[in-house]
C-alpha atoms as a PDB file:
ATOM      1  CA  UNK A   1       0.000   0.000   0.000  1.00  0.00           C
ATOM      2  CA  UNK A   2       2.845   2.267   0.894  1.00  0.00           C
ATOM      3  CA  UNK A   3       4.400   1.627  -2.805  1.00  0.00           C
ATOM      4  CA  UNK A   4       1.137   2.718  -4.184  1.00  0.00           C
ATOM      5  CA  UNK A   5       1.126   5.576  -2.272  1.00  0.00           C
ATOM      6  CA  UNK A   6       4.802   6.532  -2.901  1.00  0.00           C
ATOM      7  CA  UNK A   7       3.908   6.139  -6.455  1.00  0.00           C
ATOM      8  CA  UNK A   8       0.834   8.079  -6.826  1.00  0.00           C
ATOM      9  CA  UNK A   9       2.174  10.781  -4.780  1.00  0.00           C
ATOM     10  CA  UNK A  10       5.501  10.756  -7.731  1.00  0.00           C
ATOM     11  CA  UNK A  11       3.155  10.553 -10.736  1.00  0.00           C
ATOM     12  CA  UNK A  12       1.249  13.765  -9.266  1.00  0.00           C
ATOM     13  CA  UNK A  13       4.771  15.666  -7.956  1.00  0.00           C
ATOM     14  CA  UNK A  14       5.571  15.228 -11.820  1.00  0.00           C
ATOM     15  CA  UNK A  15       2.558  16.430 -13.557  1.00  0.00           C
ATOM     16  CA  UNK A  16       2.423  19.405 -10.843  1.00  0.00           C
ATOM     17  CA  UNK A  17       5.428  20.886 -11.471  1.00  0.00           C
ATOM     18  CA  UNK A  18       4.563  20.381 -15.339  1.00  0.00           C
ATOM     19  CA  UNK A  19       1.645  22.077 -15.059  1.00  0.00           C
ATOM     20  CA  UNK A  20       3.514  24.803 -13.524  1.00  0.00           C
ATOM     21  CA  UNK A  21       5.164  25.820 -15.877  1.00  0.00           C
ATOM     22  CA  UNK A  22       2.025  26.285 -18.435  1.00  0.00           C
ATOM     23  CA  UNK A  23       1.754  29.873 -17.554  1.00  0.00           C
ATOM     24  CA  UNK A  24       5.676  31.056 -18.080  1.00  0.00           C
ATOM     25  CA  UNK A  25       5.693  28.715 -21.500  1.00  0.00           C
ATOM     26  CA  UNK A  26       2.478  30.512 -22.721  1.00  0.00           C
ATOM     27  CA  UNK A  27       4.085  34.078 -21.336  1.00  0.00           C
ATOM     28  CA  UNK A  28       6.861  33.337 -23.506  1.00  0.00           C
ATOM     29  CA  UNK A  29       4.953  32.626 -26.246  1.00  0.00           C
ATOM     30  CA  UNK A  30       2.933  35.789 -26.296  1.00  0.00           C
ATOM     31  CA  UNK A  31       6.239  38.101 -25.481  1.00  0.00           C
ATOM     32  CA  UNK A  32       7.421  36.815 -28.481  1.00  0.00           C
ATOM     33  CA  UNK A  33       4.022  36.994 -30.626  1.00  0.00           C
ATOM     34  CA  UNK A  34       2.669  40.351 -29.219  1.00  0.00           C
ATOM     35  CA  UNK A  35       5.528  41.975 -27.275  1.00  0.00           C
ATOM     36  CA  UNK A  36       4.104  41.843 -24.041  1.00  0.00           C
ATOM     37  CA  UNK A  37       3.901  39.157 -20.990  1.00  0.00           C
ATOM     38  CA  UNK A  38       0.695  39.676 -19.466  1.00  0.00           C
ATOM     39  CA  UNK A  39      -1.224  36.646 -19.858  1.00  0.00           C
ATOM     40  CA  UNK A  40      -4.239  38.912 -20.689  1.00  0.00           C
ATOM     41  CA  UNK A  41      -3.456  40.191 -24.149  1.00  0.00           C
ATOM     42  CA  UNK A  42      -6.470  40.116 -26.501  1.00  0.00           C
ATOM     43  CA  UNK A  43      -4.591  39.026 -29.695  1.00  0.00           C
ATOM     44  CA  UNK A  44      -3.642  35.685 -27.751  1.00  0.00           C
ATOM     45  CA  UNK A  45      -7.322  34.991 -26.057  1.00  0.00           C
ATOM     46  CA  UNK A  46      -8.639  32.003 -28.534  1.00  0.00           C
ATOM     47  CA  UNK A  47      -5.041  30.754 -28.328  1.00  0.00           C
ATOM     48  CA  UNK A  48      -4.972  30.512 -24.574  1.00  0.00           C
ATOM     49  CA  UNK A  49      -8.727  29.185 -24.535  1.00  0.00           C
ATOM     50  CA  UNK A  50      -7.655  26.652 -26.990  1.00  0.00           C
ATOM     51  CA  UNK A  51      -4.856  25.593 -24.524  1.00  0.00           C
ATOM     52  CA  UNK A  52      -6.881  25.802 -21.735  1.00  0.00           C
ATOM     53  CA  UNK A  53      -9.462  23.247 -23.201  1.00  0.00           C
ATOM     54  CA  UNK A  54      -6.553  21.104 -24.484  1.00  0.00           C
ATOM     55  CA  UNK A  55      -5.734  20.786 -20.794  1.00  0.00           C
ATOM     56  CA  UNK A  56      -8.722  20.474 -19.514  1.00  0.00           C
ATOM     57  CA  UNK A  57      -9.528  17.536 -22.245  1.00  0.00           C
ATOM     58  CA  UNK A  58      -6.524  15.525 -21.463  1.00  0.00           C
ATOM     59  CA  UNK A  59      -7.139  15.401 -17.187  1.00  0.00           C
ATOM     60  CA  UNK A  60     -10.840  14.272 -18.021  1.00  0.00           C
ATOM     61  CA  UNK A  61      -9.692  11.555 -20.835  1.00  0.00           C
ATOM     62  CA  UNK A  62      -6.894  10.761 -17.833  1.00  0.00           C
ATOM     63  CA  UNK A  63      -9.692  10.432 -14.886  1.00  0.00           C
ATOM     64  CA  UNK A  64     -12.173   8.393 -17.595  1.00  0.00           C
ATOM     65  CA  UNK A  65      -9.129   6.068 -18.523  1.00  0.00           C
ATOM     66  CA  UNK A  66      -8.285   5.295 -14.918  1.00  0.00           C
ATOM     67  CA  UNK A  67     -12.134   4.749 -13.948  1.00  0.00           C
ATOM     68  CA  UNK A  68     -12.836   2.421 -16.778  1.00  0.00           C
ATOM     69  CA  UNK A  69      -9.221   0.624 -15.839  1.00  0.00           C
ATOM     70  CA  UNK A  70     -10.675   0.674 -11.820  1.00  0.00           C
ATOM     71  CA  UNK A  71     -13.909  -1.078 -13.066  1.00  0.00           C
ATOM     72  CA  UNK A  72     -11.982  -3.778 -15.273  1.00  0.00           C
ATOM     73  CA  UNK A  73      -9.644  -4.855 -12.533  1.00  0.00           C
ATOM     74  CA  UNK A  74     -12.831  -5.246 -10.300  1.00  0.00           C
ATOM     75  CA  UNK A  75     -14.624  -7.011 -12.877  1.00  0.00           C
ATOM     76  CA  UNK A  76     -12.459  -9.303 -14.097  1.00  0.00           C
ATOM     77  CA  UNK A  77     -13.975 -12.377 -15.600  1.00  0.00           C
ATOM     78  CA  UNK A  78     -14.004 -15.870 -13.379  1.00  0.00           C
ATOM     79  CA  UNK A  79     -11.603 -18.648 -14.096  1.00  0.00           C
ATOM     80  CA  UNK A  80     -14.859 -20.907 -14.935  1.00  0.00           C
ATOM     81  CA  UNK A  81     -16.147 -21.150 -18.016  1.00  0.00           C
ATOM     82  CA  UNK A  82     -20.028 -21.998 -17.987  1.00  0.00           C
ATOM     83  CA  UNK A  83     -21.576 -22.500 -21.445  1.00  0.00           C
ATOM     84  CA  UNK A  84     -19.250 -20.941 -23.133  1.00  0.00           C
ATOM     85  CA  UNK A  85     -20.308 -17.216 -20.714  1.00  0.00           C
ATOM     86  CA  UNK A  86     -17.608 -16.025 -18.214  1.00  0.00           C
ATOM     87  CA  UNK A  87     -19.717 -14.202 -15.611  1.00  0.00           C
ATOM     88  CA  UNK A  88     -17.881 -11.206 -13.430  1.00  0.00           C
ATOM     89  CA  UNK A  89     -17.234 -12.265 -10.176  1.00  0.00           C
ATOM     90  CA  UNK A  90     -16.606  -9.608  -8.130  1.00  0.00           C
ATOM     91  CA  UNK A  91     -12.679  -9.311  -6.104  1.00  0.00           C
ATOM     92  CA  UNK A  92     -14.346  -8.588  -3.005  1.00  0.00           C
ATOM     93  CA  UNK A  93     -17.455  -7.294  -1.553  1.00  0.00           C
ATOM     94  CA  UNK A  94     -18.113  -4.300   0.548  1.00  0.00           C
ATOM     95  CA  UNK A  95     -20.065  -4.163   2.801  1.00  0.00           C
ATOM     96  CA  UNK A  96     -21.667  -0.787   4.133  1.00  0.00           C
ATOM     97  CA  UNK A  97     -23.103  -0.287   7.512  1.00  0.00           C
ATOM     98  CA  UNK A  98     -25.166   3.212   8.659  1.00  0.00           C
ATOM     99  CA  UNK A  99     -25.456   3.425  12.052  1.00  0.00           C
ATOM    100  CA  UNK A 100     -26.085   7.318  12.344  1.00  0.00           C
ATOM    101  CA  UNK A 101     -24.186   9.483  12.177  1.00  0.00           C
ATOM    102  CA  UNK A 102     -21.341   7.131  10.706  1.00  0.00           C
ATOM    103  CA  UNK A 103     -21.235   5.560   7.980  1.00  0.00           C
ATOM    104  CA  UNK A 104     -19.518   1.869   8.455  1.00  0.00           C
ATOM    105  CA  UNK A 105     -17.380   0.104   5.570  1.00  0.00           C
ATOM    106  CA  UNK A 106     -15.896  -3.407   5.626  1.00  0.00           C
ATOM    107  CA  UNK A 107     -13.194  -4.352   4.092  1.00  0.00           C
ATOM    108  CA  UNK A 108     -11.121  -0.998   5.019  1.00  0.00           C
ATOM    109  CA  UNK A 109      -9.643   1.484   2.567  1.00  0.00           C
ATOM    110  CA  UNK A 110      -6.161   0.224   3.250  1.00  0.00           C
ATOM    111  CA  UNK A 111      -7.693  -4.009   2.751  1.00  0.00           C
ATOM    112  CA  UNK A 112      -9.367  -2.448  -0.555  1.00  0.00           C
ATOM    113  CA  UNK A 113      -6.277  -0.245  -1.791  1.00  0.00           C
ATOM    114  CA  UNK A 114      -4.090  -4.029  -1.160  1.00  0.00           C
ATOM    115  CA  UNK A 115      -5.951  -5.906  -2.763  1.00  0.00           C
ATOM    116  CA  UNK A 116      -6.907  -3.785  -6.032  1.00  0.00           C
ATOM    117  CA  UNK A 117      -2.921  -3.044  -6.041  1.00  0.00           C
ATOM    118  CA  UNK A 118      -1.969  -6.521  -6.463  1.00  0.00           C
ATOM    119  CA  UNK A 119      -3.623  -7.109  -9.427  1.00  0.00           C
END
């Protein structure tokens, strides 16, 4: 769990610091186009919108790619094949448990993170 962690925590250090440096790239871009550095000049407005949506495309196609991985891991097909089907069979179940105010869940986040990272 700690290596997933570690991991995660590298991936998203990475693309942080990329992301960073977005504005003073774009800055450059328009000193050199315009002759000024403001991030705000007109003339470069459906260039940084275009950018912006560029950016904002690739972190949703990111997020859908990793749910639709998530949901393939945790329906993987059985070993067992019936009639020529393979059903899903779940990795584990979850159970949930409201006893108010809390909300109860069994297996824990850290039993749930294991098991999904061994796969």
């Amino acid at each position: 769990m700690a290596l997933v962690r570690n991991l995660r925590a590298q991936a998203v250090e990475t693309l942080v610091k990329k992301y960073r440096t977005i504005p003073q790239l774009l800055g450059k871009i328009e000193e050199v186009v315009a002759g000024t550095n403001s991030g705000r000049c007109p003339t470069m407005a459906s260039y940084y919108v275009h950018w912006e949506a560029a950016i904002f495309n690739a972190l949703n196609h990111m997020v859908v790619k990793a749910m639709e991985q998530l949901v393939a891991m945790i329906q993987q097909p059985s070993s067992k094949d019936t009639d020529g089907a393979r059903p899903k069979v779940p990795l584990f179940k979850v159970h949930f448990s409201l006893s108010n105010p809390e909300v109860f869940v069994m297996p824990s986040i850290q039993v749930r993170i294991c098991v999904l990272s061994q796969r």
